[in-house]
PDB file of N, CA and C in Angstrom:
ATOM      1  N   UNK A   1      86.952  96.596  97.002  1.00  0.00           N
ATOM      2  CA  UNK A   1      87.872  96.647  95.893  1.00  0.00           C
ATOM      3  C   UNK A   1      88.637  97.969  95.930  1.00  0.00           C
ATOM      4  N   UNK A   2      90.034  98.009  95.721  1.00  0.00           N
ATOM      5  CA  UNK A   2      90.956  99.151  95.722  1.00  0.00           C
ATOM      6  C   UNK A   2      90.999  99.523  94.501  1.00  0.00           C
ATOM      7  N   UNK A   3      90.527 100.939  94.124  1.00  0.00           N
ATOM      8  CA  UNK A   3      90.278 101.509  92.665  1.00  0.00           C
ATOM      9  C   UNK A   3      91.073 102.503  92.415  1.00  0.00           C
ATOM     10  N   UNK A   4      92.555 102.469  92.735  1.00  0.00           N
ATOM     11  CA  UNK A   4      93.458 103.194  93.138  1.00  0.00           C
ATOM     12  C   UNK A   4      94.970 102.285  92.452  1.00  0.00           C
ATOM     13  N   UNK A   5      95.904 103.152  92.205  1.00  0.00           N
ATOM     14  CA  UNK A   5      97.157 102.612  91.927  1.00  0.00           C
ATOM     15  C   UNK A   5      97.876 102.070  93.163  1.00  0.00           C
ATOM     16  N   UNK A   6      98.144 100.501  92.908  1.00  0.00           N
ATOM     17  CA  UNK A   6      98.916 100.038  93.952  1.00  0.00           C
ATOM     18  C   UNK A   6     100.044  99.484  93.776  1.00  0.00           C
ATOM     19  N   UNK A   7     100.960  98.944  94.757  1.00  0.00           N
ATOM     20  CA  UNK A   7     102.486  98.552  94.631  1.00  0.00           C
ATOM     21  C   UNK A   7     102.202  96.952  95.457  1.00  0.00           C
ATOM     22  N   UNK A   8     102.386  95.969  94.967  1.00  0.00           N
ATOM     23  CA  UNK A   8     102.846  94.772  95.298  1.00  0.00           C
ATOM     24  C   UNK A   8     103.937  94.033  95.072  1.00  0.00           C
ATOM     25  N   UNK A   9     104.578  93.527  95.675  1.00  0.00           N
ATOM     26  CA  UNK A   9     105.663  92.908  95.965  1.00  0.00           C
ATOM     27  C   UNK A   9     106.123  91.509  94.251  1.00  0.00           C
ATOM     28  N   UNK A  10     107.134  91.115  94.133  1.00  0.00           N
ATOM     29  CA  UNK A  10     107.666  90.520  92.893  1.00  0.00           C
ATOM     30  C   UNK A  10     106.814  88.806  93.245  1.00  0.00           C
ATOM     31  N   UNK A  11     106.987  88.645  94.632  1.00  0.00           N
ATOM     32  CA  UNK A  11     106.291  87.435  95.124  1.00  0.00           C
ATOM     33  C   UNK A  11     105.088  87.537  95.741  1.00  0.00           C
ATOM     34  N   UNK A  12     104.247  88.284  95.227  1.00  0.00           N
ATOM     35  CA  UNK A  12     102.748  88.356  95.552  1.00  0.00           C
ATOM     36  C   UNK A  12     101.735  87.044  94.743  1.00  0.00           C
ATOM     37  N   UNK A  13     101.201  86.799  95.624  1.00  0.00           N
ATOM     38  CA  UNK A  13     100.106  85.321  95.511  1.00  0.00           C
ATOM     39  C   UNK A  13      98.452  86.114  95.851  1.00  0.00           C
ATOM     40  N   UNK A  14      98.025  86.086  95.427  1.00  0.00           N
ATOM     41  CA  UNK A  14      96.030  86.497  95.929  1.00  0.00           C
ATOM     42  C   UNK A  14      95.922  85.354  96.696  1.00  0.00           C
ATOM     43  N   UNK A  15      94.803  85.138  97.700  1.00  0.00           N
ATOM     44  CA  UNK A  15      94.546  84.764  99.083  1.00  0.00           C
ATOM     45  C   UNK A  15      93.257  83.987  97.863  1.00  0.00           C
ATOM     46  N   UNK A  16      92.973  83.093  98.678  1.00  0.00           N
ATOM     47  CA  UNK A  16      91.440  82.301  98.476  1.00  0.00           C
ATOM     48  C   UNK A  16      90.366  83.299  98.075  1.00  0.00           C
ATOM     49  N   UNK A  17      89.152  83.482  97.844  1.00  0.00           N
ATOM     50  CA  UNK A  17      88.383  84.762  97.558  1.00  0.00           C
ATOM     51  C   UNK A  17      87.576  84.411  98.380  1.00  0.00           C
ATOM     52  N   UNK A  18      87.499  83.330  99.245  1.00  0.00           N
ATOM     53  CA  UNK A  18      86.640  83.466 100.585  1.00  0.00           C
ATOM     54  C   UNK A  18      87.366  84.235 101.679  1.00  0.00           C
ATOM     55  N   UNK A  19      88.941  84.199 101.588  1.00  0.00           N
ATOM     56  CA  UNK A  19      89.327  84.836 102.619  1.00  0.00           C
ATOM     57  C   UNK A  19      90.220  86.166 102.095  1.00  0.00           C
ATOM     58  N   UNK A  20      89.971  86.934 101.053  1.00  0.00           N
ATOM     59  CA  UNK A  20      90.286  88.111 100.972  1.00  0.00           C
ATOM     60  C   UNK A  20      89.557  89.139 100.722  1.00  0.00           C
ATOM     61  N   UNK A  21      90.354  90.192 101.540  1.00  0.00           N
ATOM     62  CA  UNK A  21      89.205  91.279 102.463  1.00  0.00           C
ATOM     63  C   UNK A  21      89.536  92.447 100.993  1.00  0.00           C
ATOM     64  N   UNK A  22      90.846  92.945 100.285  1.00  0.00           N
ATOM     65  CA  UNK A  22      91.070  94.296  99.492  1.00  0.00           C
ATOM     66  C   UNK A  22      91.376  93.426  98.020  1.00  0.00           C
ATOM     67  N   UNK A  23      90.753  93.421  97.162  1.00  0.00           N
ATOM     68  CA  UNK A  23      90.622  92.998  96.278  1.00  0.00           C
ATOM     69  C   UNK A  23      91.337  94.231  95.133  1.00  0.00           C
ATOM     70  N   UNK A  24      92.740  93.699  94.754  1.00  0.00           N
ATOM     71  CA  UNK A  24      93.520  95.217  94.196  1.00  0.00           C
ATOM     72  C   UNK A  24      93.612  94.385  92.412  1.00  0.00           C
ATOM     73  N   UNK A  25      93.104  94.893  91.809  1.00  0.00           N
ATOM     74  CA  UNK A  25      93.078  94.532  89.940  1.00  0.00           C
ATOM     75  C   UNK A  25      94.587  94.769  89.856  1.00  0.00           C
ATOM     76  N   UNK A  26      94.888  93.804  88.869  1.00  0.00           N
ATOM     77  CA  UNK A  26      95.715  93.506  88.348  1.00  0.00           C
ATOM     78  C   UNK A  26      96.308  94.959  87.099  1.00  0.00           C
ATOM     79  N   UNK A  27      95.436  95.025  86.707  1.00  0.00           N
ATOM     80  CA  UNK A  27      95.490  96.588  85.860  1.00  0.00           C
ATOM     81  C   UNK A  27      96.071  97.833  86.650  1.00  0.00           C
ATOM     82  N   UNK A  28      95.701  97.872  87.848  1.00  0.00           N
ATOM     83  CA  UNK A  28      96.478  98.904  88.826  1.00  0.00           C
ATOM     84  C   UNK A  28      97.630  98.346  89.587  1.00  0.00           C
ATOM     85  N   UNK A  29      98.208  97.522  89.619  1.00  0.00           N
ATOM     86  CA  UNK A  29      99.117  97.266  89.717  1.00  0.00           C
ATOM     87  C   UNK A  29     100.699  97.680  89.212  1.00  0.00           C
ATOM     88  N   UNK A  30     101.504  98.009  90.100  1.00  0.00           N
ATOM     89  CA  UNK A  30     102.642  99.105  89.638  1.00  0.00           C
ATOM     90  C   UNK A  30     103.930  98.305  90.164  1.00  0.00           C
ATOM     91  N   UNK A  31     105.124  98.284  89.070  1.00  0.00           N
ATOM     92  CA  UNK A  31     106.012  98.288  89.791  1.00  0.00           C
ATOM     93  C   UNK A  31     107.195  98.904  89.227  1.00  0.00           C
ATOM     94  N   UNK A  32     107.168  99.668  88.236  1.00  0.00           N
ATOM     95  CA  UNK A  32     108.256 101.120  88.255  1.00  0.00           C
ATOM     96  C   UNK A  32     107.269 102.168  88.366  1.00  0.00           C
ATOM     97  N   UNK A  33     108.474 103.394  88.317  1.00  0.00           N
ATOM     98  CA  UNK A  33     107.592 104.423  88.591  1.00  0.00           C
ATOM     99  C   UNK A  33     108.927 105.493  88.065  1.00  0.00           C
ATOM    100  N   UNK A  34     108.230 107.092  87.465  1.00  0.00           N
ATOM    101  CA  UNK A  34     109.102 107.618  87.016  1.00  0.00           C
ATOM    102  C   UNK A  34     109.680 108.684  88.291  1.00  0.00           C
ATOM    103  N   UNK A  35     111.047 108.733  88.157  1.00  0.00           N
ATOM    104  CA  UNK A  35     111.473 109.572  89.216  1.00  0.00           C
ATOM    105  C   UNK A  35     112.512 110.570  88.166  1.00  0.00           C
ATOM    106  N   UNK A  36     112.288 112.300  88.962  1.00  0.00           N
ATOM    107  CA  UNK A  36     112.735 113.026  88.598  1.00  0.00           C
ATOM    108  C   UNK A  36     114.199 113.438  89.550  1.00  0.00           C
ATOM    109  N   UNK A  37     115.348 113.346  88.737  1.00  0.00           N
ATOM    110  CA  UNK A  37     116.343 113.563  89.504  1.00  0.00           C
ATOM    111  C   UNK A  37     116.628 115.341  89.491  1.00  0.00           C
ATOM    112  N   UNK A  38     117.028 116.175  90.691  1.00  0.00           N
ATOM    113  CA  UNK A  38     116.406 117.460  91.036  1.00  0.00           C
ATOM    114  C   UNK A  38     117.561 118.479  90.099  1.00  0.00           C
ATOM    115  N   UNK A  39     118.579 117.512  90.617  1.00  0.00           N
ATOM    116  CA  UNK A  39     119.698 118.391  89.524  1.00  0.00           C
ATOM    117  C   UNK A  39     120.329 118.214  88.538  1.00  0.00           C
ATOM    118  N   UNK A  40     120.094 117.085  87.774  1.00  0.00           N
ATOM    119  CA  UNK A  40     120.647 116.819  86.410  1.00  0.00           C
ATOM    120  C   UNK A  40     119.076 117.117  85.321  1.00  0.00           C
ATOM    121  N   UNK A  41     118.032 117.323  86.462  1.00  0.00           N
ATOM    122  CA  UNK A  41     116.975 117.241  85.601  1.00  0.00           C
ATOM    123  C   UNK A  41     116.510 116.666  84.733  1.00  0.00           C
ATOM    124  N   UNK A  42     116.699 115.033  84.901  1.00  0.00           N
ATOM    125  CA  UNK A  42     116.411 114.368  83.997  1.00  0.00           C
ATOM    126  C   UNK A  42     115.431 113.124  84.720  1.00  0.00           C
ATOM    127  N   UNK A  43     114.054 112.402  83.825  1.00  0.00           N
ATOM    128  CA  UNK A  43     113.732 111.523  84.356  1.00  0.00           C
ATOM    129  C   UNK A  43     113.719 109.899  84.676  1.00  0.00           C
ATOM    130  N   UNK A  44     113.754 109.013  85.261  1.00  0.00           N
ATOM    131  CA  UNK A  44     114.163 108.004  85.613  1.00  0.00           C
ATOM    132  C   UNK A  44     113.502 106.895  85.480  1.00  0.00           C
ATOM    133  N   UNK A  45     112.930 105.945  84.835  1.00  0.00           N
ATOM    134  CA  UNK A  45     112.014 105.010  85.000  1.00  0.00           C
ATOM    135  C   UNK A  45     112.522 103.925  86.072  1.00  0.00           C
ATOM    136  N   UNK A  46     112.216 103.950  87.603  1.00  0.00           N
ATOM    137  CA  UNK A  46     113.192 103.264  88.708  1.00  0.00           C
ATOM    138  C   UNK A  46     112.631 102.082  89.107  1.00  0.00           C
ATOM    139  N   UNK A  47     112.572 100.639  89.590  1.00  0.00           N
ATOM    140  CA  UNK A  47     111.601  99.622  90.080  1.00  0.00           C
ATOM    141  C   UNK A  47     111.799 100.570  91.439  1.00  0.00           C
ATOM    142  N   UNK A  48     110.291 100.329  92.152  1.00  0.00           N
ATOM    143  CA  UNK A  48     109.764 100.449  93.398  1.00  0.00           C
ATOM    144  C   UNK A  48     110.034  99.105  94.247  1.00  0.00           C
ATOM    145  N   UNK A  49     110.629  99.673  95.384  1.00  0.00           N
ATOM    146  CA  UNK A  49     111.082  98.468  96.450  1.00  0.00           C
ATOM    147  C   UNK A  49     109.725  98.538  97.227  1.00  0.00           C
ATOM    148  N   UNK A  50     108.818  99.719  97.573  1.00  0.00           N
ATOM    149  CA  UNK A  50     107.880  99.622  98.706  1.00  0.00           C
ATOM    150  C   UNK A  50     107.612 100.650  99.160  1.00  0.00           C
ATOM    151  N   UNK A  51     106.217 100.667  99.615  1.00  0.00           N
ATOM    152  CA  UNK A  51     105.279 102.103  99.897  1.00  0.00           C
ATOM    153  C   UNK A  51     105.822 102.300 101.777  1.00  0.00           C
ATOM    154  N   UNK A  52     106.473 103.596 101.628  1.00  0.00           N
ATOM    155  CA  UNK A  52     107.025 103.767 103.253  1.00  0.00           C
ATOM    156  C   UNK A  52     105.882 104.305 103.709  1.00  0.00           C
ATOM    157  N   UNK A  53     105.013 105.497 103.236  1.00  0.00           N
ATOM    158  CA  UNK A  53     103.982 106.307 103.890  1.00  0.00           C
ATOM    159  C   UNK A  53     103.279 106.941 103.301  1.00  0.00           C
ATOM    160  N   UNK A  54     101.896 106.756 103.250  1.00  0.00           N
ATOM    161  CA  UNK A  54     100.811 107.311 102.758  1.00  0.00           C
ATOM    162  C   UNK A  54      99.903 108.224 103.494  1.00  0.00           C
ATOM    163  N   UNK A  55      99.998 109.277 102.911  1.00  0.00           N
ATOM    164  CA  UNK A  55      99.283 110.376 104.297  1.00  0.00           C
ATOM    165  C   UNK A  55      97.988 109.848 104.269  1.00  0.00           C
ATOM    166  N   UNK A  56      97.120 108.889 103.503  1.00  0.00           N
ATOM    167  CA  UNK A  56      96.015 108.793 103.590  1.00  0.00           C
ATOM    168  C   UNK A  56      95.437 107.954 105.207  1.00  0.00           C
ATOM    169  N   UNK A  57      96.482 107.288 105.461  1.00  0.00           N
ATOM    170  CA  UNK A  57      96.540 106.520 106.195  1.00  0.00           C
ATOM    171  C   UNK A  57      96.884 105.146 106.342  1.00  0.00           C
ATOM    172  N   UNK A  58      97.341 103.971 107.323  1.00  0.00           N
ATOM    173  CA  UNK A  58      98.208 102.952 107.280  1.00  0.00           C
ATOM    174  C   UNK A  58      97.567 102.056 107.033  1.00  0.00           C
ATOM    175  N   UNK A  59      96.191 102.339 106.661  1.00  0.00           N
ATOM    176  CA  UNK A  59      95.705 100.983 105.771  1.00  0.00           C
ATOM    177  C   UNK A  59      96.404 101.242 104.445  1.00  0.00           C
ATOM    178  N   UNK A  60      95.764 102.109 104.160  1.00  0.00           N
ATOM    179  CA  UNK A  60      96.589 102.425 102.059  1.00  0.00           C
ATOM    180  C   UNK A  60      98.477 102.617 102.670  1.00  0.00           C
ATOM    181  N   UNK A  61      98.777 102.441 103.336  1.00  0.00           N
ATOM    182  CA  UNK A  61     100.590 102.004 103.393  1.00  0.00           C
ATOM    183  C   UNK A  61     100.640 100.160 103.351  1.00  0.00           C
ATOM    184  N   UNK A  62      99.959  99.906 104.347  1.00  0.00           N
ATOM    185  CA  UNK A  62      99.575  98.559 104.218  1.00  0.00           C
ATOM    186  C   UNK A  62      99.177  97.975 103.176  1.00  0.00           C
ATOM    187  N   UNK A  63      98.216  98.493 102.793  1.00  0.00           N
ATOM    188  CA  UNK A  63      97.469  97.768 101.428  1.00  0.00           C
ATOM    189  C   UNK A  63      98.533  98.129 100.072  1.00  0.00           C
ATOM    190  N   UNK A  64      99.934  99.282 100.426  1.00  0.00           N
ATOM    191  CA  UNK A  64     100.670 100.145  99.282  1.00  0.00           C
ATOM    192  C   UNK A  64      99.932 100.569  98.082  1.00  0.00           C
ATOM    193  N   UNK A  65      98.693 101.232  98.476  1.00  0.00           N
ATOM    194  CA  UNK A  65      97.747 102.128  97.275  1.00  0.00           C
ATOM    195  C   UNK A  65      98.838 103.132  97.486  1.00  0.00           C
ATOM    196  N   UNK A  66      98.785 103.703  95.928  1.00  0.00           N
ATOM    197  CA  UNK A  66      99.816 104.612  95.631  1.00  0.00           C
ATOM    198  C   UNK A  66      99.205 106.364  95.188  1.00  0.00           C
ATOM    199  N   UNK A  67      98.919 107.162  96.178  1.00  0.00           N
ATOM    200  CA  UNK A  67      97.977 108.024  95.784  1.00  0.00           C
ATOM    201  C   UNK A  67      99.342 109.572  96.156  1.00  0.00           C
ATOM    202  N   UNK A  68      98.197 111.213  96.228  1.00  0.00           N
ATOM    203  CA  UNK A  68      99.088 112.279  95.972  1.00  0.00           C
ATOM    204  C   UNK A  68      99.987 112.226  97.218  1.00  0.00           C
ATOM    205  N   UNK A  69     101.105 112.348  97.239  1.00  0.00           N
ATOM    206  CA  UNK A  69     101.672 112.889  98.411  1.00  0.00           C
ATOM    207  C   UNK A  69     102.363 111.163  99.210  1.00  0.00           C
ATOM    208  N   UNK A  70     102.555 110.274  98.498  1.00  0.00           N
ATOM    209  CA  UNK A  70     103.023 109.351  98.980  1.00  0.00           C
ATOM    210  C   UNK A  70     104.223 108.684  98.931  1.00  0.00           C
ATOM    211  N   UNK A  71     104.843 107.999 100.038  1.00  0.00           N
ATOM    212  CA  UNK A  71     106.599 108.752  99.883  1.00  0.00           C
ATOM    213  C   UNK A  71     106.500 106.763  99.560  1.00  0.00           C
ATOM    214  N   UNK A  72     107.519 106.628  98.484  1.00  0.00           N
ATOM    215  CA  UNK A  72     107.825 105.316  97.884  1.00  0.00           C
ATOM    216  C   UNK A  72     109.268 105.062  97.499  1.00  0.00           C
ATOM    217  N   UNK A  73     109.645 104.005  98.072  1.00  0.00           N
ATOM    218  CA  UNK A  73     111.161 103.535  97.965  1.00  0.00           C
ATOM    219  C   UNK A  73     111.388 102.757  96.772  1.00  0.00           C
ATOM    220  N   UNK A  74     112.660 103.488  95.867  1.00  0.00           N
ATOM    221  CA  UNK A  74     113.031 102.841  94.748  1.00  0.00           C
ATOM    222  C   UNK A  74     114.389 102.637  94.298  1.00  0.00           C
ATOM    223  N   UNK A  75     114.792 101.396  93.777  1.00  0.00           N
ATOM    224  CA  UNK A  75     115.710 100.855  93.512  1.00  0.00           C
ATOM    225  C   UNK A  75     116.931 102.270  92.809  1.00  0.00           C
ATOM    226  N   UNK A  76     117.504 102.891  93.489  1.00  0.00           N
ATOM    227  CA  UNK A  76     118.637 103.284  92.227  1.00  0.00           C
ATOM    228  C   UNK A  76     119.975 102.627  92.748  1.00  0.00           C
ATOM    229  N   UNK A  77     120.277 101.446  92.436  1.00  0.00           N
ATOM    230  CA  UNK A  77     121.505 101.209  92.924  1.00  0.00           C
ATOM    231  C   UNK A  77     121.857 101.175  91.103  1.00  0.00           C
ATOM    232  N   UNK A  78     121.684 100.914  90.250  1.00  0.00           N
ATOM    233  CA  UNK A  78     121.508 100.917  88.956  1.00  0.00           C
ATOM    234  C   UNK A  78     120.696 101.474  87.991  1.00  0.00           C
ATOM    235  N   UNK A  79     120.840 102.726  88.098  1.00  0.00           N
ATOM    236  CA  UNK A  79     120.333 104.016  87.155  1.00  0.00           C
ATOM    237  C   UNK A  79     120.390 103.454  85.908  1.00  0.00           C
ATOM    238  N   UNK A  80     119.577 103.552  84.746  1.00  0.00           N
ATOM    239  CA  UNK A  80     120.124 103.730  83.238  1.00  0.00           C
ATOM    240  C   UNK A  80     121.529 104.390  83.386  1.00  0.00           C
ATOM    241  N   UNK A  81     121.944 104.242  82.033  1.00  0.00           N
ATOM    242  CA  UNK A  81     123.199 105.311  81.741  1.00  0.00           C
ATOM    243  C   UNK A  81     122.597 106.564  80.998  1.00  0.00           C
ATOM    244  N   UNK A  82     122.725 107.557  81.676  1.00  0.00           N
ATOM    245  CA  UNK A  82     122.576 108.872  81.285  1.00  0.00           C
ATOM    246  C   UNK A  82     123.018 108.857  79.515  1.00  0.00           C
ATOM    247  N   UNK A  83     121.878 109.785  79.209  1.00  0.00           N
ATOM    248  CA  UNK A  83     122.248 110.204  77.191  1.00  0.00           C
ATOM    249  C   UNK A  83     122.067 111.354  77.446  1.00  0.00           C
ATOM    250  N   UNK A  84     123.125 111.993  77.357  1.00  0.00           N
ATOM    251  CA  UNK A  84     123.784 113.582  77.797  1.00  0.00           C
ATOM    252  C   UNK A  84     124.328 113.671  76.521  1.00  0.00           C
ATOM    253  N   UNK A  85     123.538 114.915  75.314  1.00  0.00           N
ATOM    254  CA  UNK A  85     123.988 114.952  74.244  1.00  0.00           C
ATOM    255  C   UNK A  85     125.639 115.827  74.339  1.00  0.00           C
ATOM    256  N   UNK A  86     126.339 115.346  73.723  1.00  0.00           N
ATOM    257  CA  UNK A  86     127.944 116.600  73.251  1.00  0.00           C
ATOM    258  C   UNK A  86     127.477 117.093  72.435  1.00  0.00           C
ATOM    259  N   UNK A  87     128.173 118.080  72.471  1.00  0.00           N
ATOM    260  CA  UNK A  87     128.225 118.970  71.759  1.00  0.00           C
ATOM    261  C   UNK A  87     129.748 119.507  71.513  1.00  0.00           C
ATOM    262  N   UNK A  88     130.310 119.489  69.985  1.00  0.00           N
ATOM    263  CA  UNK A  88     131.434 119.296  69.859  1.00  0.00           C
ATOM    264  C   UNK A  88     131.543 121.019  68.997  1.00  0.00           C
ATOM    265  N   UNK A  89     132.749 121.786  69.222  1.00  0.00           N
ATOM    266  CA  UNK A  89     132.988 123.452  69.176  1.00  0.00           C
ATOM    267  C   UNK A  89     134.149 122.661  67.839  1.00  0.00           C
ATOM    268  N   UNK A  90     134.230 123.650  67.185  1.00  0.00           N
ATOM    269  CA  UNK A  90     135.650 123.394  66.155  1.00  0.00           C
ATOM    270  C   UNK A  90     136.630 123.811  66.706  1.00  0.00           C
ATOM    271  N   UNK A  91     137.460 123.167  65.861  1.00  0.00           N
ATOM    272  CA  UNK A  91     138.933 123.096  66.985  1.00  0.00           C
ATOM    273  C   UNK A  91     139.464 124.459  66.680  1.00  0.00           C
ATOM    274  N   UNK A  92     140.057 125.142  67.539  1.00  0.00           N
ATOM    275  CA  UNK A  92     140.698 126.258  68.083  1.00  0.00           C
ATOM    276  C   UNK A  92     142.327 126.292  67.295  1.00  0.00           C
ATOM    277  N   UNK A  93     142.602 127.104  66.363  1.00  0.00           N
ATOM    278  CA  UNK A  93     144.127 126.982  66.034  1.00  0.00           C
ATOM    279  C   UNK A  93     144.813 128.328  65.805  1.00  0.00           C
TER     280      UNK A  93
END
């Protein structure tokens, strides 16, 4: 059993339970994730397309357990719209 945060796919099915080997709970199961953008400094709640690399090794890339240091591909083709407060000066006369 994987006791770890994981990433599965929108069309994921579980296998027979005679023939599955990583048994990943439904409770750890992920599919946004927050991303920090570096220079507007603001954060992002983005869907995850898929686990590219896990330093743990290419079973947990395979299996997409989502642990420290793991590089994960995410949707920004459609950001929220930024809420960037104004701030309005009195008019100048």
């Amino acid at each position: 059993m994987v006791t770890k945060a994981t990433f599965v796919g929108p069309g994921f099915t579980r296998k027979p339970p005679k023939y599955e080997r990583f048994i990943r709970p439904t409770g750890l199961r992920f599919t946004k994730a927050h991303v920090t953008h570096p220079e507007l400094k603001c954060t992002f709640n983005l869907e995850i397309i898929g686990v590219k690399k896990n330093p743990n090794g290419p079973t947990y890339t395979s299996l997409g357990v989502i642990t420290k240091g793991t590089i994960i591909e995410v949707n920004t083709s459609s950001p929220p719209p930024l809420q960037i407060p104004i701030y309005l000066r009195e008019p100048v006369i």
